[in-house]
Protein backbone atom coordinates (compact mmCIF):
# COMPACT_ATOMS: atom_id res chain seq x y z
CA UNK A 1 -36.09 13.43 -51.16
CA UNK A 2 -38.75 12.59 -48.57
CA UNK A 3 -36.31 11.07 -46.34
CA UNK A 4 -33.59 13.82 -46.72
CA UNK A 5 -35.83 16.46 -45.26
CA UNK A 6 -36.90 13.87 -42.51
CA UNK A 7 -33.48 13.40 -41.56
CA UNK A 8 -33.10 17.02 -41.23
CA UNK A 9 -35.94 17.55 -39.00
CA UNK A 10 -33.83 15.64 -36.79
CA UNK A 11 -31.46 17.47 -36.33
CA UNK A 12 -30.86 19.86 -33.52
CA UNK A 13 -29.67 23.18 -35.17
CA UNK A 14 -29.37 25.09 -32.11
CA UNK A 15 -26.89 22.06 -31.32
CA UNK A 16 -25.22 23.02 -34.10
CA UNK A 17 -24.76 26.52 -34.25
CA UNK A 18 -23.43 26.73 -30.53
CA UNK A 19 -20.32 24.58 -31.16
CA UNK A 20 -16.90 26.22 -31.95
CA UNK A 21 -16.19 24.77 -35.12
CA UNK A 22 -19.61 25.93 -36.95
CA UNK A 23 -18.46 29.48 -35.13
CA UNK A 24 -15.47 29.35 -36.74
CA UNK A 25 -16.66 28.63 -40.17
CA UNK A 26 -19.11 31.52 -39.62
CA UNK A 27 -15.98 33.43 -39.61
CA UNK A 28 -13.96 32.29 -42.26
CA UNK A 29 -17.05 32.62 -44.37
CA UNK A 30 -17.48 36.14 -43.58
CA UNK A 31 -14.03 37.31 -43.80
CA UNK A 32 -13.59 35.64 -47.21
CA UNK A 33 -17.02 37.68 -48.34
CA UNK A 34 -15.72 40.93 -46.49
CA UNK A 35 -12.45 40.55 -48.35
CA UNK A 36 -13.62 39.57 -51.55
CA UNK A 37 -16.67 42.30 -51.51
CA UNK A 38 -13.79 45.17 -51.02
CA UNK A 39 -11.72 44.14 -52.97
CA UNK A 40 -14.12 44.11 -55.93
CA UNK A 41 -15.87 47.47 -55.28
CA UNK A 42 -12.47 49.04 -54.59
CA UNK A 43 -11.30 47.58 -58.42
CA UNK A 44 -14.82 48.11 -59.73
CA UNK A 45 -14.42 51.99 -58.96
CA UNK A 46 -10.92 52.52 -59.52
CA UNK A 47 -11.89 52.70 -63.16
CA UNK A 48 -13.85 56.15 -62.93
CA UNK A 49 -12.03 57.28 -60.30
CA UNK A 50 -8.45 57.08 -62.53
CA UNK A 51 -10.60 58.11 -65.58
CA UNK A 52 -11.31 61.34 -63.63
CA UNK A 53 -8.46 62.38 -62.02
CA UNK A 54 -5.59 61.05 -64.51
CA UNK A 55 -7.53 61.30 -67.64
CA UNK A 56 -3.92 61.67 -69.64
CA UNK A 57 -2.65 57.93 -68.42
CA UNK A 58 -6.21 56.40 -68.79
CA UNK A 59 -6.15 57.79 -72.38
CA UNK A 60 -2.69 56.14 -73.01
CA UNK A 61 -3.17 53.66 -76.42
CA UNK A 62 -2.04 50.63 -75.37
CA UNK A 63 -3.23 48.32 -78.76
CA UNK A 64 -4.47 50.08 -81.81
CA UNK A 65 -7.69 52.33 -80.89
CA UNK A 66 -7.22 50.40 -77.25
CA UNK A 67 -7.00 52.71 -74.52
CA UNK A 68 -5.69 52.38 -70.79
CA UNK A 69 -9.17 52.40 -69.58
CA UNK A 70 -10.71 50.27 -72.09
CA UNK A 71 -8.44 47.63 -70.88
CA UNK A 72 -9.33 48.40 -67.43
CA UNK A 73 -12.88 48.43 -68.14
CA UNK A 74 -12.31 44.38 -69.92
CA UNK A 75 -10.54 43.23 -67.10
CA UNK A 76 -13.50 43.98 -64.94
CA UNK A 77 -15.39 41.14 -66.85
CA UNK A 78 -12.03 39.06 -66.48
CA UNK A 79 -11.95 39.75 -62.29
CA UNK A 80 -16.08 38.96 -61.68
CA UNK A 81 -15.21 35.67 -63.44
CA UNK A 82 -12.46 34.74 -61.22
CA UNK A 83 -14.17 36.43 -58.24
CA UNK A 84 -16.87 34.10 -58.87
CA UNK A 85 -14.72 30.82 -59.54
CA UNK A 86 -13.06 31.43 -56.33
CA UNK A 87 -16.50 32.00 -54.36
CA UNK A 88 -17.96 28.46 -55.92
CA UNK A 89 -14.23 27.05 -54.66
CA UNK A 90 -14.50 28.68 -51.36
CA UNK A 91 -18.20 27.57 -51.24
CA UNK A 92 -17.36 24.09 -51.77
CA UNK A 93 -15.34 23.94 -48.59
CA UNK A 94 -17.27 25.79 -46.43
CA UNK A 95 -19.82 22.93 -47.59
CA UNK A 96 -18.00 20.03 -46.92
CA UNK A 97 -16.84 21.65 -43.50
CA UNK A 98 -20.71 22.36 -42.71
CA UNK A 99 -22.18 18.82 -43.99
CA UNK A 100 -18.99 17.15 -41.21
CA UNK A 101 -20.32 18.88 -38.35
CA UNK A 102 -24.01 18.19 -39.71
CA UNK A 103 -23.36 14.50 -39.83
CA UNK A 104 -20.92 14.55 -36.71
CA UNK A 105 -23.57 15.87 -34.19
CA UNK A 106 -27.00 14.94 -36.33
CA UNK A 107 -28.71 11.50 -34.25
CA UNK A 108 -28.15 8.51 -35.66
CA UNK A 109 -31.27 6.60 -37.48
CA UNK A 110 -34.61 5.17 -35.18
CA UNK A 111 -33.65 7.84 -32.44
């Protein structure tokens, strides 16, 4: 562990963050977050919203006592799963992309 953290002393982070290609990941990151972030908020309050102002389809039985919105409402524990699985996916990448341009530009050993 000791030699992990003195390898990345080494390294010249400035360096790093000027190039293009850590730029670039900057702004895949954040337009995967941006997405992802509206998209959720937009789904997480489309439930009230429709409960609200079309109470008569929300209220539409669908399986036994199940309602429209009660559905809805499930799903919403269904989509922060997957929203989450596809962050730790996305994550992954952005990871791999960020440790190639950390060991392309990093100085070699006994510099």
């Amino acid at each position: 562990m000791e030699r992990q953290t003195e390898n990345l002393s080494r390294i010249d982070w400035d360096q790093i963050a000027a190039t293009t290609e850590f730029q670039q990941l900057l702004v895949v990151k954040r337009r995967f977050i941006v997405r992802a972030t509206l998209f959720f908020v937009v789904y997480y309050f489309a439930l009230p919203v429709l409960v609200g102002w079309v109470p008569q389809l929300m209220s539409q039985p669908v399986l036994g006592p199940l309602n429209i919105a009660y559905v809805f409402a499930l799903s919403q524990f269904f989509m922060a799963w997957c929203m989450a699985a596809l962050y730790v996916r996305e994550a992954a990448r952005w990871d791999e992309v960020a440790r190639q341009i950390i060991s392309r530009l990093s100085l070699p050993e006994g510099r």
